[in-house]
Protein backbone atom coordinates (compact mmCIF):
# COMPACT_ATOMS: atom_id res chain seq x y z
CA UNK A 1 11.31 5.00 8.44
CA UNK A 2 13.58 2.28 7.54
CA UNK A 3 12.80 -0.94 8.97
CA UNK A 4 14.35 -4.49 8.66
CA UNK A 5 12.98 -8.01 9.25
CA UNK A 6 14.79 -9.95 12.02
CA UNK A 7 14.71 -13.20 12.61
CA UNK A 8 16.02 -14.67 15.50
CA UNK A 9 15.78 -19.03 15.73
CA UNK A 10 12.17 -19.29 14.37
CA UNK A 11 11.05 -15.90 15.66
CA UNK A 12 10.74 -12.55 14.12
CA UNK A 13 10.95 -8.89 15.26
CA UNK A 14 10.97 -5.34 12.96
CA UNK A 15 14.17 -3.10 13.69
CA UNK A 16 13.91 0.20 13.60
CA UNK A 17 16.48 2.48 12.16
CA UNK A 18 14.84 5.75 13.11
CA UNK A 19 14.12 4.40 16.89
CA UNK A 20 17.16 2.44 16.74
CA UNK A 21 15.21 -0.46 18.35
CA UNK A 22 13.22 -3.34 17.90
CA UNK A 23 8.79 -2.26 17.31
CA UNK A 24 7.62 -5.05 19.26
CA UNK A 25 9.30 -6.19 22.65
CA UNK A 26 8.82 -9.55 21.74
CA UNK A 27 9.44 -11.65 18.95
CA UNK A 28 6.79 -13.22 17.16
CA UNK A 29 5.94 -16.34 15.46
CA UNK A 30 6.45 -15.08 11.49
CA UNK A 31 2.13 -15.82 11.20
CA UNK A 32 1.84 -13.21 14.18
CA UNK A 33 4.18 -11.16 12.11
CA UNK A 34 2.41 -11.24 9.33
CA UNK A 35 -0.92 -10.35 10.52
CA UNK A 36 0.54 -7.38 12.60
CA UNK A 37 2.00 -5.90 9.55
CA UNK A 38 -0.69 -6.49 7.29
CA UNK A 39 -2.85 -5.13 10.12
CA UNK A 40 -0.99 -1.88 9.66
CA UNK A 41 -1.16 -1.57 5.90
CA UNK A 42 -4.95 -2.26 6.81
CA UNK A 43 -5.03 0.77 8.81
CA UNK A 44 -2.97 2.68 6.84
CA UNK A 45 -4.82 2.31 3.44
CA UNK A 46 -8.52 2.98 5.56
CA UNK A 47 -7.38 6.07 7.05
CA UNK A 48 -5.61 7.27 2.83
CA UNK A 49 -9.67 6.11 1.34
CA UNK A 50 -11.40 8.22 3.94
CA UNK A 51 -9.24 11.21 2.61
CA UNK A 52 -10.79 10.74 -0.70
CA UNK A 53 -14.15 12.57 0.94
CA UNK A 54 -12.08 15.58 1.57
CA UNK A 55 -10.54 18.41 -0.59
CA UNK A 56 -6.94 16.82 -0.06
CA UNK A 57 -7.32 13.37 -0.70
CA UNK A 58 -3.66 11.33 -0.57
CA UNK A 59 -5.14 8.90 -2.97
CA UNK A 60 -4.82 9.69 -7.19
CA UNK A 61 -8.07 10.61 -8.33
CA UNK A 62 -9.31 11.61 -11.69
CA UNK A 63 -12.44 12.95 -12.63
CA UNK A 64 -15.29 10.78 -14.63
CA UNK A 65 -14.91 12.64 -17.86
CA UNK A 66 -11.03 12.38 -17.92
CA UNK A 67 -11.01 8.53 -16.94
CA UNK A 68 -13.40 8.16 -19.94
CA UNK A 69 -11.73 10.30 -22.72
CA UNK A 70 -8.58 7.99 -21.55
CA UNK A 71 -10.68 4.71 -22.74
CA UNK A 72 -12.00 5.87 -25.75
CA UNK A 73 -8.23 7.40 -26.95
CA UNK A 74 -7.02 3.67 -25.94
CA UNK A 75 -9.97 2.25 -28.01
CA UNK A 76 -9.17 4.40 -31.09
CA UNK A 77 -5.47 3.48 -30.88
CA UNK A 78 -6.35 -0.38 -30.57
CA UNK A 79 -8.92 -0.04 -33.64
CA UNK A 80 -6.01 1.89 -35.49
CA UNK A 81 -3.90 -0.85 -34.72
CA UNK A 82 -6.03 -3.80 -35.15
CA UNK A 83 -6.37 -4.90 -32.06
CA UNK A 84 -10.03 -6.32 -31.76
């Protein structure tokens, strides 16, 4: 969903393009804004970690073994390269 940041005087709002419509039937303060949206990305990023305890997580995972062969190839290429 598209949305866009209105501001109207000193006030804000979120317009829809999907609901053609303002989200919130007022507009807000842009600290109220603020906290509402980061609110949601609060939510939203809680509810993608708890899928990493199930067989579908929506989250990129990599096994230990893989995240570890990827350090040592980077510390081989650094020593090859001189980088201390």
């Amino acid at each position: 969903m598209a949305r866009f940041y209105v501001r109207k005087g000193e006030k804000w709002n979120v317009f829809s393009s999907i609901a053609d419509d303002f989200l919130f039937s007022d507009f807000m303060p842009f600290d109220e804004l603020q906290a509402v949206i980061i609110g949601e990305m609060v939510v939203d990023k809680m509810k993608d970690l708890k899928t990493l305890l199930t067989d579908k997580p929506a989250l990129n995972t990599m096994p230990y073994e893989e995240a570890v062969e990827h350090i040592q190839i980077r510390k081989e290429h650094e020593k090859e390269a001189g980088i201390p």
